[in-house]
Structures are given as C-alpha cells and as structure tokens.
Protein backbone atom coordinates (compact mmCIF):
# COMPACT_ATOMS: atom_id res chain seq x y z
CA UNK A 1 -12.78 -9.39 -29.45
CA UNK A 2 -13.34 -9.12 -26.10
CA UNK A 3 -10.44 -8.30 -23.84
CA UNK A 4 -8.88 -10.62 -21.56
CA UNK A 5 -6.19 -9.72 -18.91
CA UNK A 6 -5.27 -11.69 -15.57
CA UNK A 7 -3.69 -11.82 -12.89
CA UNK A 8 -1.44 -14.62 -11.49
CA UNK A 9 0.34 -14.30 -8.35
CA UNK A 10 2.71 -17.48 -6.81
CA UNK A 11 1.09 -17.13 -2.75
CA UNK A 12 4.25 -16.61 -0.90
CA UNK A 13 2.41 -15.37 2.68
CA UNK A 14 2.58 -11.85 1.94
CA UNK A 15 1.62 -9.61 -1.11
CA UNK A 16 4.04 -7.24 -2.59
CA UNK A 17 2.53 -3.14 -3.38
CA UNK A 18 4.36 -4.30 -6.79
CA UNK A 19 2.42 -7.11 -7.30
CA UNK A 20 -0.56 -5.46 -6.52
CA UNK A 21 -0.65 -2.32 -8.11
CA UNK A 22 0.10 -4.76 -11.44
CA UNK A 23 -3.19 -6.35 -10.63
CA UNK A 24 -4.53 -3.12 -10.36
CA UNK A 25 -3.45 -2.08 -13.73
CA UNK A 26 -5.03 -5.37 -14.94
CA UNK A 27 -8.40 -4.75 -13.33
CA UNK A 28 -8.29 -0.60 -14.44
CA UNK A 29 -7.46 -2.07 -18.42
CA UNK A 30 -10.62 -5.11 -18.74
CA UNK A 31 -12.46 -2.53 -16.65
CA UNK A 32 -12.05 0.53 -19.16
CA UNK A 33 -12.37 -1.99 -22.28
CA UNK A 34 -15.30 -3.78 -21.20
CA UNK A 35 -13.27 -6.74 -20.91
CA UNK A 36 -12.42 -9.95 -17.90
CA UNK A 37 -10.32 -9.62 -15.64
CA UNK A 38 -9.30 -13.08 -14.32
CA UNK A 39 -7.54 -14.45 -11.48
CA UNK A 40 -4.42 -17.32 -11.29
CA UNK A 41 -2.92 -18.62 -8.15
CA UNK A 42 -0.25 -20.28 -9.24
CA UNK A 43 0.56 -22.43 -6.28
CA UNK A 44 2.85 -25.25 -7.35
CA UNK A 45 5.12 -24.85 -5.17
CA UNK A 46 3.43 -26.65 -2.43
CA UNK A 47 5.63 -25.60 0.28
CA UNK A 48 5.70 -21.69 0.25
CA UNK A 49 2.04 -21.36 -1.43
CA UNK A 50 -0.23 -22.76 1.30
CA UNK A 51 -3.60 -22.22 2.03
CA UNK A 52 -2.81 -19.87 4.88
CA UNK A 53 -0.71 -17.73 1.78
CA UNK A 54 -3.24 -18.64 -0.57
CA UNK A 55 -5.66 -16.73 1.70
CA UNK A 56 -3.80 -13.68 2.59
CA UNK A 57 -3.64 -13.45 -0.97
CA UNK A 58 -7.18 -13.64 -1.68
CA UNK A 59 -8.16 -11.43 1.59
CA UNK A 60 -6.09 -8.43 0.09
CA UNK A 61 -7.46 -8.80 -3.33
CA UNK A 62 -10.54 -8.38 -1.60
CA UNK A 63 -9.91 -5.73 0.80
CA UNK A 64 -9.01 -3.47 -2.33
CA UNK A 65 -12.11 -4.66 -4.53
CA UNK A 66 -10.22 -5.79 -7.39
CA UNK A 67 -13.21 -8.45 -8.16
CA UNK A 68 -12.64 -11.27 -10.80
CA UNK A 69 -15.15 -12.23 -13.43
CA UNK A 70 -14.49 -16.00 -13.14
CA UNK A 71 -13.84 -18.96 -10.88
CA UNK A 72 -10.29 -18.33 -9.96
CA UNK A 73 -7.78 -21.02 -11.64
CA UNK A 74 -5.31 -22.90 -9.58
CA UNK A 75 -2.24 -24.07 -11.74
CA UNK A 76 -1.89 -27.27 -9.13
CA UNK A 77 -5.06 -28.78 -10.77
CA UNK A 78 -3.72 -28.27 -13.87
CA UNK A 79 -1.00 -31.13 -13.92
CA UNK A 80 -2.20 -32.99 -17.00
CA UNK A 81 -2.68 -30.54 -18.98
CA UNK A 82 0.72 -28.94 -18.77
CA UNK A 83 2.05 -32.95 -19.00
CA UNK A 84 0.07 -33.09 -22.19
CA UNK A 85 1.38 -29.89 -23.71
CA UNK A 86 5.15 -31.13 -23.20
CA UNK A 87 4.32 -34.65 -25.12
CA UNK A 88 2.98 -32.47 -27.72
CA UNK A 89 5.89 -30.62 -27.81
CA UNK A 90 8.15 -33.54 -27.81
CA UNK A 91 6.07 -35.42 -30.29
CA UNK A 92 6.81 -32.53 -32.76
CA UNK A 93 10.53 -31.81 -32.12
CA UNK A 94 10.18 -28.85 -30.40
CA UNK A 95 11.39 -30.51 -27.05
CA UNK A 96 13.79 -33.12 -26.19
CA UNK A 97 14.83 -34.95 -23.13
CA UNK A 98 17.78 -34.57 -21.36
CA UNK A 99 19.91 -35.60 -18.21
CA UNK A 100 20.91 -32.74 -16.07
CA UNK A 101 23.63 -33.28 -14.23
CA UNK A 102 23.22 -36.43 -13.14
CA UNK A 103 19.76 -34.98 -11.38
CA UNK A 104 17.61 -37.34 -13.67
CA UNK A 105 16.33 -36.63 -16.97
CA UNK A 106 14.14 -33.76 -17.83
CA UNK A 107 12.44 -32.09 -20.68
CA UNK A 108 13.94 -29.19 -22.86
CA UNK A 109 12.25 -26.80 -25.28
CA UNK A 110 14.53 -26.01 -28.27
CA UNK A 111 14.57 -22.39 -28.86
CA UNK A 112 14.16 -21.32 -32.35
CA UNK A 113 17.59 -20.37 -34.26
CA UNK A 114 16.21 -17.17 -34.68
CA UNK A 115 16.07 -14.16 -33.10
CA UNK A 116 13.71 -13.67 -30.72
CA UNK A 117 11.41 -11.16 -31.27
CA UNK A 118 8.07 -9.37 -29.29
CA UNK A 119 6.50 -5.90 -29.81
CA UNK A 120 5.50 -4.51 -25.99
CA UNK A 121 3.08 -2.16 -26.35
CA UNK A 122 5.16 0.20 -23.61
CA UNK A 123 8.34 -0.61 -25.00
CA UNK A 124 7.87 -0.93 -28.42
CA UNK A 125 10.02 -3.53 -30.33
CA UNK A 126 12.13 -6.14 -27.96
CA UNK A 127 14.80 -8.27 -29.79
CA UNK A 128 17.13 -10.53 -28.21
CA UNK A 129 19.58 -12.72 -30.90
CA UNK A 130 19.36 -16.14 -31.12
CA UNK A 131 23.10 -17.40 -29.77
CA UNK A 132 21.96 -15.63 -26.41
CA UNK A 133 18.81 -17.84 -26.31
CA UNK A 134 19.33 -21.09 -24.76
CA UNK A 135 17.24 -24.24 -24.79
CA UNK A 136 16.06 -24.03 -21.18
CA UNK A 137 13.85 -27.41 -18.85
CA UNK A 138 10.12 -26.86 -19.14
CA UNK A 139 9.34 -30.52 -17.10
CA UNK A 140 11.54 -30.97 -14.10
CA UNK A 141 13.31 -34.67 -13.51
CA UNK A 142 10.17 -35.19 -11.18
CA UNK A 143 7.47 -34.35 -14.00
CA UNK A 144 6.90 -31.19 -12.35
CA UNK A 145 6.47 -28.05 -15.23
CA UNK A 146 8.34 -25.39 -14.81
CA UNK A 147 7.02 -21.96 -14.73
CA UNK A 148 7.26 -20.81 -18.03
CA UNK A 149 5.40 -24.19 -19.33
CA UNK A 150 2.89 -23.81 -17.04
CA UNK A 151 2.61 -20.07 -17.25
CA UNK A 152 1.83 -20.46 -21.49
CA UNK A 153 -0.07 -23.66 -21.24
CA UNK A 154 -2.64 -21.34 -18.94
CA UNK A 155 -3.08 -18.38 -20.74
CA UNK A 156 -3.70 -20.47 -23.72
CA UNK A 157 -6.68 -22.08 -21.99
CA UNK A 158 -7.73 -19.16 -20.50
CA UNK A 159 -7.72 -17.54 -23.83
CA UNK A 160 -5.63 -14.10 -22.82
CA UNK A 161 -5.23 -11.68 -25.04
CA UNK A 162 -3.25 -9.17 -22.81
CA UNK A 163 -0.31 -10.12 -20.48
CA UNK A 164 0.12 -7.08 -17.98
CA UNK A 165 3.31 -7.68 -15.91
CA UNK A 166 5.97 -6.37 -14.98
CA UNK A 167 9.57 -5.76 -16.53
CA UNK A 168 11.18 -8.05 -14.76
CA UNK A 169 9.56 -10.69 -16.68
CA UNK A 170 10.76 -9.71 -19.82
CA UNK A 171 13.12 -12.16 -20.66
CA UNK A 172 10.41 -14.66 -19.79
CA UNK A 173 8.36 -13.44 -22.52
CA UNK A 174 11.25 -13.83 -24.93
CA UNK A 175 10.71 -17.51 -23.90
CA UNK A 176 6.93 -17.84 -23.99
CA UNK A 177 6.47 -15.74 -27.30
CA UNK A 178 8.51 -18.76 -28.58
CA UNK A 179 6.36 -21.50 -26.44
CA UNK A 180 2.85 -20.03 -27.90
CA UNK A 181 3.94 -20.53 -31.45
CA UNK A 182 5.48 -24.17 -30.89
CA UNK A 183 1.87 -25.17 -29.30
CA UNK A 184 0.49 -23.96 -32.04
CA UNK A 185 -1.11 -20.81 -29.96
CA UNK A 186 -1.02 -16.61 -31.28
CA UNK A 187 0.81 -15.16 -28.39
CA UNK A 188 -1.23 -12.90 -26.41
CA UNK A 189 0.13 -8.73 -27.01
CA UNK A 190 2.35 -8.15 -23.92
CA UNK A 191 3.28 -4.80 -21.78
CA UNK A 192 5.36 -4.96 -19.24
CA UNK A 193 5.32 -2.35 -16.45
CA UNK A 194 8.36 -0.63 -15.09
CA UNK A 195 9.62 -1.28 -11.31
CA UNK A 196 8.29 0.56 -7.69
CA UNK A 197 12.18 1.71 -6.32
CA UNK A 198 13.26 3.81 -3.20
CA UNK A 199 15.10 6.81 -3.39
CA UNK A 200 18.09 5.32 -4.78
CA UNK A 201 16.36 3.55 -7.33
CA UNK A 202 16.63 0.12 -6.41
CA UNK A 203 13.74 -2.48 -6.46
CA UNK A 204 11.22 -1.52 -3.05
CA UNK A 205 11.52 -3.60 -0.30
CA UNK A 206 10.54 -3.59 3.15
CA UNK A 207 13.57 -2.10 3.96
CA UNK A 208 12.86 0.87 2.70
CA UNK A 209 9.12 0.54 4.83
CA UNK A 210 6.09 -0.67 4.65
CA UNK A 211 6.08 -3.12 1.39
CA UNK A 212 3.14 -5.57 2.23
CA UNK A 213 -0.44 -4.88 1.80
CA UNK A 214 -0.94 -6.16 4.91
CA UNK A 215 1.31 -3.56 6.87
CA UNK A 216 -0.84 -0.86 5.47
CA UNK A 217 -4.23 -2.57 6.17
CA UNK A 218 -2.64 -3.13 9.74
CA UNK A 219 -1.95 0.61 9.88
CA UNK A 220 -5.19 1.70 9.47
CA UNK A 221 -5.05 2.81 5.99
CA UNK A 222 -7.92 3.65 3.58
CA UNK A 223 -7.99 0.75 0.89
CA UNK A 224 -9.16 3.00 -1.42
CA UNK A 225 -6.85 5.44 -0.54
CA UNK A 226 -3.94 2.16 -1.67
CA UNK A 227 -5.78 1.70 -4.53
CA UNK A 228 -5.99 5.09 -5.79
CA UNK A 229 -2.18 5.94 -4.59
CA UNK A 230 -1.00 2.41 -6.69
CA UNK A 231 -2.78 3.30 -9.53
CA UNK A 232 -0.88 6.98 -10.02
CA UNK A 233 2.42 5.18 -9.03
CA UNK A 234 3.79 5.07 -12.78
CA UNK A 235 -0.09 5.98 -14.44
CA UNK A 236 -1.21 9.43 -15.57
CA UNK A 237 -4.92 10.49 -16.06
CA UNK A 238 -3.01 13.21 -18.66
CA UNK A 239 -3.78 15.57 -16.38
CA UNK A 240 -2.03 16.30 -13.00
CA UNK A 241 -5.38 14.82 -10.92
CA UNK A 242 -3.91 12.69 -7.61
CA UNK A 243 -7.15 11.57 -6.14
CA UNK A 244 -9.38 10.02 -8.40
CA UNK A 245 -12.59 8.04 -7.34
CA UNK A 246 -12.32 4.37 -8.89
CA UNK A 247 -15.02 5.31 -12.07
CA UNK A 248 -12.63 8.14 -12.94
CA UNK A 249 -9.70 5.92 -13.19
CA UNK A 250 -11.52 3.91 -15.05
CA UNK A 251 -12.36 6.06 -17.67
CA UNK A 252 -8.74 7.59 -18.02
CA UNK A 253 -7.00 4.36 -17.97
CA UNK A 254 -4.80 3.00 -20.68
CA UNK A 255 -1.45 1.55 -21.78
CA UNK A 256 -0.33 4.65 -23.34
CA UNK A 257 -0.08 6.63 -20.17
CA UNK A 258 1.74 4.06 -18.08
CA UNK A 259 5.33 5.61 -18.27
CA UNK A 260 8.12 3.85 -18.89
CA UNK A 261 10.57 4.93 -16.13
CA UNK A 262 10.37 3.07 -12.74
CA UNK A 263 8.15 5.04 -10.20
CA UNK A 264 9.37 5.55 -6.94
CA UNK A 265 7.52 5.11 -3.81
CA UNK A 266 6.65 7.96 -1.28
CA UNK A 267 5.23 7.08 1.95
CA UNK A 268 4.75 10.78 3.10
CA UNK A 269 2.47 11.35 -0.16
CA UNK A 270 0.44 7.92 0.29
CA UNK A 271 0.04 8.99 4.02
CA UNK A 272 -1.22 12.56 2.90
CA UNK A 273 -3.78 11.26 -0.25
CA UNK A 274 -4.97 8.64 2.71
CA UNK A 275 -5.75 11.67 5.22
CA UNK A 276 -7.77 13.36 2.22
CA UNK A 277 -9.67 9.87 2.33
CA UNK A 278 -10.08 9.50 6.35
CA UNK A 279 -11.42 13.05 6.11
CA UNK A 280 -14.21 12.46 3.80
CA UNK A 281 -15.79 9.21 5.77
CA UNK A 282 -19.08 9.34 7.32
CA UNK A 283 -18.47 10.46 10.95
CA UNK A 284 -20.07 7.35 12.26
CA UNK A 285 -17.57 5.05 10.22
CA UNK A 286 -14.63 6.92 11.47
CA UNK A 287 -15.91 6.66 14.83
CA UNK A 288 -16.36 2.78 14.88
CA UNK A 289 -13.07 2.26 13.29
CA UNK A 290 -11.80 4.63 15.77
CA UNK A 291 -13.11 2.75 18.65
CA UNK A 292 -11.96 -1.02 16.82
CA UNK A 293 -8.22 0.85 16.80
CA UNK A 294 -9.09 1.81 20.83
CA UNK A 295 -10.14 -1.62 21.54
CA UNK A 296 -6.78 -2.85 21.07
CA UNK A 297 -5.50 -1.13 24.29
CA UNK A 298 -6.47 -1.61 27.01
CA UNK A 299 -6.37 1.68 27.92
CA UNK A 300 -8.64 2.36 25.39
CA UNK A 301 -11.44 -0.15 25.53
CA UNK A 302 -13.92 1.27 27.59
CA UNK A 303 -14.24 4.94 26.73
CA UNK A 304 -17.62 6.07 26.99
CA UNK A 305 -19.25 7.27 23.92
CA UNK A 306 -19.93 10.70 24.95
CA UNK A 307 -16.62 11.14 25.59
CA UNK A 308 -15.31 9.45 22.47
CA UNK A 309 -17.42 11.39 19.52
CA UNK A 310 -16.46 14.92 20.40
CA UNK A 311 -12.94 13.80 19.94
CA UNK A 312 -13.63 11.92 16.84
CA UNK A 313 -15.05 14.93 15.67
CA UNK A 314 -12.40 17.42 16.72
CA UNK A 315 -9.66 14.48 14.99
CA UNK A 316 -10.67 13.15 12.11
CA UNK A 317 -9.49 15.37 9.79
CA UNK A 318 -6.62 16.11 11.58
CA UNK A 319 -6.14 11.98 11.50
CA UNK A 320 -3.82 10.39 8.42
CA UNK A 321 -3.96 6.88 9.06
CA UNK A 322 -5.78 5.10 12.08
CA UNK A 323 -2.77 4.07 13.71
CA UNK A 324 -2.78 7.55 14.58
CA UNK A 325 -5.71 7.15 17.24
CA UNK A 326 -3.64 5.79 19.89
CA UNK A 327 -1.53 8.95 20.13
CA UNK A 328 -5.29 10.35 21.50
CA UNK A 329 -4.74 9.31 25.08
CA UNK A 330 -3.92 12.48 26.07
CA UNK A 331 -7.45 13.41 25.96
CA UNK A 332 -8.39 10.47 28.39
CA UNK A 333 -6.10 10.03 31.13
CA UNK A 334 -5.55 11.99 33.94
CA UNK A 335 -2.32 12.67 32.80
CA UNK A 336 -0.41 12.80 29.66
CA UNK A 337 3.06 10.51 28.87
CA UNK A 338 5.18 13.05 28.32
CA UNK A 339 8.02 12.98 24.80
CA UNK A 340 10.95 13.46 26.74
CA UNK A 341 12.19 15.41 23.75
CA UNK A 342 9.63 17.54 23.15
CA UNK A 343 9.64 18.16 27.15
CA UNK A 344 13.12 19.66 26.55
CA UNK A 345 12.39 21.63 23.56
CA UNK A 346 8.93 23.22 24.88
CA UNK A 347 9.63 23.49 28.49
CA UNK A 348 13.26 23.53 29.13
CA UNK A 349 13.70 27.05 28.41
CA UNK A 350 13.87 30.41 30.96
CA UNK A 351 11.11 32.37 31.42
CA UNK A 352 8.36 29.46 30.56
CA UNK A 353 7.38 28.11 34.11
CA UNK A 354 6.94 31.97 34.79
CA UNK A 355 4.58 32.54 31.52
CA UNK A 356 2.47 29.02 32.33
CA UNK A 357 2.03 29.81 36.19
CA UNK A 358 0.77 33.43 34.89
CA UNK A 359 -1.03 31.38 32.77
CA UNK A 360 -3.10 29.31 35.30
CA UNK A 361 -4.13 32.61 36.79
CA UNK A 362 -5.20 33.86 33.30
CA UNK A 363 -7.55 30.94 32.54
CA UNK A 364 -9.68 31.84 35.81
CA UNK A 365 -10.49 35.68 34.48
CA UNK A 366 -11.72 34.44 30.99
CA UNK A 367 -14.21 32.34 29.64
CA UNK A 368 -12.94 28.96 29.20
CA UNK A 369 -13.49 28.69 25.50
CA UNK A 370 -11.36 29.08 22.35
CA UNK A 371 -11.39 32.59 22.29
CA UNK A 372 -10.87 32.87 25.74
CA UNK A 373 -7.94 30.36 25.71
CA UNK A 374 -6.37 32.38 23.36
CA UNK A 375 -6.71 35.89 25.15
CA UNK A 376 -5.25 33.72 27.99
CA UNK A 377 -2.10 32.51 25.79
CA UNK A 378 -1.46 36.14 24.69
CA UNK A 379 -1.54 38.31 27.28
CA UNK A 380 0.41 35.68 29.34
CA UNK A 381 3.48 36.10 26.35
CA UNK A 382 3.25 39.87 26.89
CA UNK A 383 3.38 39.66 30.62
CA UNK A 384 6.33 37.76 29.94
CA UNK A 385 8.02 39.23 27.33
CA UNK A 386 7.85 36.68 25.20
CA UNK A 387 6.80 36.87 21.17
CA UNK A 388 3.62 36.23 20.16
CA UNK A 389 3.16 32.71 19.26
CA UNK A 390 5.66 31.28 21.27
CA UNK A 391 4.13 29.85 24.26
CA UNK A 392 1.86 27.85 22.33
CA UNK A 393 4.23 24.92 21.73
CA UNK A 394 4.90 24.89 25.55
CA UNK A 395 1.28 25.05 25.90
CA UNK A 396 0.53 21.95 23.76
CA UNK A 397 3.36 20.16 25.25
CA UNK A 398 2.34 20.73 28.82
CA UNK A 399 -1.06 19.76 28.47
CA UNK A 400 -0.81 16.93 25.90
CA UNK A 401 2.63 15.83 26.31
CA UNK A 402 3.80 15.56 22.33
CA UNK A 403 4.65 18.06 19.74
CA UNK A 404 1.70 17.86 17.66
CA UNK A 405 -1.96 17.75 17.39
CA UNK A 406 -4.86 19.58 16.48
CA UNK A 407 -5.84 23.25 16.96
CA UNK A 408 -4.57 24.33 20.40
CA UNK A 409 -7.31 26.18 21.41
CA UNK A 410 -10.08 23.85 20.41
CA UNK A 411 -8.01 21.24 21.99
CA UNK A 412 -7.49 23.08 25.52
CA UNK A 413 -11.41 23.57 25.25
CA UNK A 414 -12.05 20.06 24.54
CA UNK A 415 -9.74 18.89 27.36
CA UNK A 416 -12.08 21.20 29.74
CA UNK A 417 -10.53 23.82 32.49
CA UNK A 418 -9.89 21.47 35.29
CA UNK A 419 -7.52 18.43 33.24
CA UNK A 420 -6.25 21.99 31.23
CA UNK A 421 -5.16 23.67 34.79
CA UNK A 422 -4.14 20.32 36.35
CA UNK A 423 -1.43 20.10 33.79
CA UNK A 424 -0.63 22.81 33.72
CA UNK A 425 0.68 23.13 37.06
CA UNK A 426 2.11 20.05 36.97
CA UNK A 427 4.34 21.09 34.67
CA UNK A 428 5.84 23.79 36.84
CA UNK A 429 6.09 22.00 39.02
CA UNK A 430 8.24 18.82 37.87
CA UNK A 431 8.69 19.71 34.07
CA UNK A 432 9.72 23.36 34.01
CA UNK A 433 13.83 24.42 33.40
C-alpha cells in the first residue's frame, strides 16, 4: 500500500516552527517510504484564513521545498460533502440534532459507550473511558462542520493512511478514531509528535523569540539551514549527526526515532548550524544576497563592487545569519558608530591612549599587512607595559567601533593604513580615558 501522509494547516497569517517542522516530518516519512505527501488548507474560517494568510502559508512551504504530490485541497470547497457525511450519520443513529442553548439547533455525534481506544505508533496504546467521552456538535446551528467532521470526512477522501500531528491533538483523535468507524471508514494509524517548549518547558511562542517562519526568512536565514535544524528538533538519525543534507535525512527518517519528550528550542544552536550553511554557499550567492541585505539601507545601496567582494570574502564565514551584514559599515564609512559600551570597556582604561598613539607611529615603520599589523600591536603592548593580547580589543574597538568581528589583523589590512590611522587617532583624541 502506498503511503499517504498530509499536511493541513488552518492559514492564520503567520506559520508556526511547530507547525512546520510537523510538515516536515510528514514530507521526511512519504519521502523515505516512497509514499505522497499531500497538502490541506483548511480555511473555513473565512475571516482569519484569507488569501493574504493562505499565501504566506503557501510562500513558506515553498521557501523550505517541502513540495506536494497533488493539487492542494481546500476544505471550503468541500461543503457538501461534509453536509452529506452528517445526513449519513444521522440517517444511521450515529448523530442526532440538538438545540444548544437556545443558539439554534445543531448536529451531535453520539460517542460510542465504550472506551475509546487508538494505538499511536510513538505512544503506544491511548485509552480514554467512555463516561469521560461526551457527545460533542459536528454541524454548527449555521450548517457549518466543525473541525473534527471536516477533518475525518477529508482524510477519508483523500485516502490517508498516516496522520502525523502533533500531541496536542490527541484528544481529537479519540474523537475521529470513533468518526472513521461510524462512516464506515478504517481509521488511518496515527502518531502524534511531542511539543517545541522554551527553557521552562512551556509551549514556544514568540515570546520566547523568533516563532514565525517568516521572522527567520526576514533574518536572513538559510532555509535549508530551518529545515535541517526542524528536522533534529525531537528526530535522531541514531547517530549524533546535526547537519544532514536533505537525501540523508531522508534515508534515516522514521517514526521510531522521533522521541517522545518535548524538544526544546535553541536559537544560539539554529544560529550556529545556519553559519555552517552561509559558509558553504558559492561566493557569488553570498555576495548578491549580501548586497539585497545592503540595498535596504541606504547607506548601503551603492557600494561599488570592488569594494564589496573583498569584504564578502573576508565575512562570510565569519557571517551567521544575513542580518548580520549591516553591522559591516564599519568597513565603508569614514567613520565608525561607536557601542558606547564597548567604548568604555576597550578604551576607558589608563595607559591605552598612550599604547594607540605609540601605535600610529608603529604602523609607519612596518609594512602595512597582517604580519606587519601584528608586529605593530605587540611591540606597542611592550612599550607600554601592557600583556600581550590586550590591546587588541582596544584596537578593534577603535577602528571598527563594536566588540566583535573578524580577524583583527586581516581586518586592519582590509580597512587599508589611512581609514586604520584616521581612527585611530581619533580615538585619542575624543574616545580615550
């Protein structure tokens, strides 16, 4: 039998990393059995799923390559047949209709006086009794089908044999296990996938950071570096492997090594795995998306290409995400913009404007290249009396105004003698003490 998984998002504007890296999993199991991978919008709710939602939606699946193997379904064209199922369901006993509250009358599948019952294939055996099962509306006052009538009534016609979701749907599934077999239908074998949390292990939000696809896109990160990060957020290869090309994930995948603990989400370890990504790209594709970052600002929109590549060069695998390249203005201005803080810490203490003016006169007896820079840098500290080492963050701050960067000396030599010098004595000038 050939394998049949989907996906079926409710477009709500933005797309969750949880709801993603579940369609991930979907894609990684039809891909590894041979199987489909299909795609649901279910966009009944007219006001929250519009096409503008619809489309952010269908932009990110794109963006990460998670390609579908037929015509997407939309559950708002699907109004008679979900009508159809609950008449069938009502014709048989297996529904009734009721009044709710006064709200108009609506229709009600009867739950089984049984226990309900479902093997997961992560979880193993799920029971819930019958007195906690209640009858629940499947076909609002307004004929509009609930979710869960919907949801079943779907996956029957698209003939699913898998339903890949996650754990917070598993009291659904008690539900739909129980609509399949009053339609008539085998229910499809179910896993459900344990939740993305922060550090205190509560449900990630975008309180905790970035939580939208489209904040990382935005960001400038790698979408295969997302994919691949999603994919090892609560999935083992077996081995401990963390970046995997797509064909190796889709070897190793399966339901057996998705654990069953939620997985917690680290930014600092998605920004690393997407630097290992940035560094690998063609130079000439990290230099156009370079220059689409610089074309934002306006600062940054007309920098000549001579000068641009040998700071593309010198950056890119220095670079994590390509928000990064608009902390590179240092190397185009005149002058840097100068942290205040790390002003303080690298040039507020005694002895420094002495070691950088020494400096300045240092840089004119030696070759202005990295090994001269660094002859430079040393014999300046010994002059001053200061350890070895130590004069290098007042360096970097001096001539590039932050904390951090690349190499010092290849970035002094990059930077050239006369911006080096000018900034130098600039900052003995206002910056020192």
């Amino acid at each position: 039998m050939i394998q049949r998984v989907r996906f079926a998002p409710s477009p709500t504007g933005s797309v969750h990393i949880g709801n993603m890296r579940v369609a991930i999993f979907n894609w990684l199991f039809a891909r590894h059995a041979g199987g489909r991978f299909l795609l649901r919008i279910e966009d009944t709710d007219r006001e929250r799923s519009t096409p503008e939602a619809i489309e952010t939606l269908l932009a990110a699946l794109r963006w990460l390559e998670l390609d579908w193997d037929e015509e997407p379904m939309y559950q708002s064209d699907r109004a008679n047949a979900h009508a159809e199922a609950a008449e069938r369901l009502l014709a048989a006993g297996a529904a009734y209709r009721e009044d709710k509250g006064g709200k108009g009358e609506c229709v009600v599948f009867r739950m089984p006086d049984e226990d309900a019952v479902f093997h997961d294939e992560l979880k193993g055996e799920l029971r819930k009794k019958s007195e906690d099962m209640a009858d629940f509306v499947i076909v609002r006052s307004n004929g509009a089908p609930v979710f869960h009538l919907a949801n079943v009534v779907d996956d029957i016609a698209m003939k699913i044999t898998h339903v890949l979701r996650g754990d917070d749907h598993i009291e659904n599934t008690y539900r739909h296990v129980a609509l399949f077999r009053a339609l008539g239908a085998e229910p499809p074998r179910y896993a459900h996938f344990p939740m993305i949390v922060n550090r205190q292990g509560k449900p990630y939000s975008k309180r905790d950071g970035d939580a939208f696809v489209g904040d990382f896109r935005e960001k400038g990160f790698r979408p295969d570096a997302l994919f691949n990060y999603l994919a090892l957020l609560g999935w083992s290869p077996g081995d401990d492997r963390e970046k995997m090309t797509r064909a190796e994930m889709v070897e190793a995948f399966s339901l057996d090594r998705v654990k069953n603990s939620p997985a917690q989400m680290d930014l600092q370890k998605l920004t690393h795995l997407n630097g290992l990504y940035v560094a690998e790209m063609p130079a000439e594709e990290f230099r156009a998306q370079a220059r689409a970052v610089l074309a934002d600002c306006a600062w940054g929109r007309d920098i000549p290409e001579a000068a641009l590549t040998p700071v593309c060069e010198l950056m890119q695998s220095r670079t994590k995400v390509f928000s990064d390249v608009v902390d590179w203005r240092y190397f185009f201005d005149a002058m840097p913009t100068y942290d205040e803080k790390a002003v303080r810490k690298g040039l507020g203490k005694d002895g420094v404007r002495a070691a950088l003016t020494r400096l300045i006169a240092l840089l004119e007896q030696y070759p202005f290249d990295e090994a001269g820079i660094e002859k430079a840098i040393r014999e300046a500290e010994r002059e001053a009396g200061i350890r070895e080492g130590k004069l290098n963050f007042a360096v970097r701050v001096a001539t590039t105004g932050i904390a951090t960067g690349a190499g010092l000396y290849e970035t002094l030599a990059l930077l050239g003698k006369d911006k080096t010098v000018a900034r130098l004595r600039h900052a003995t000038e206002h910056l020192c003490g």
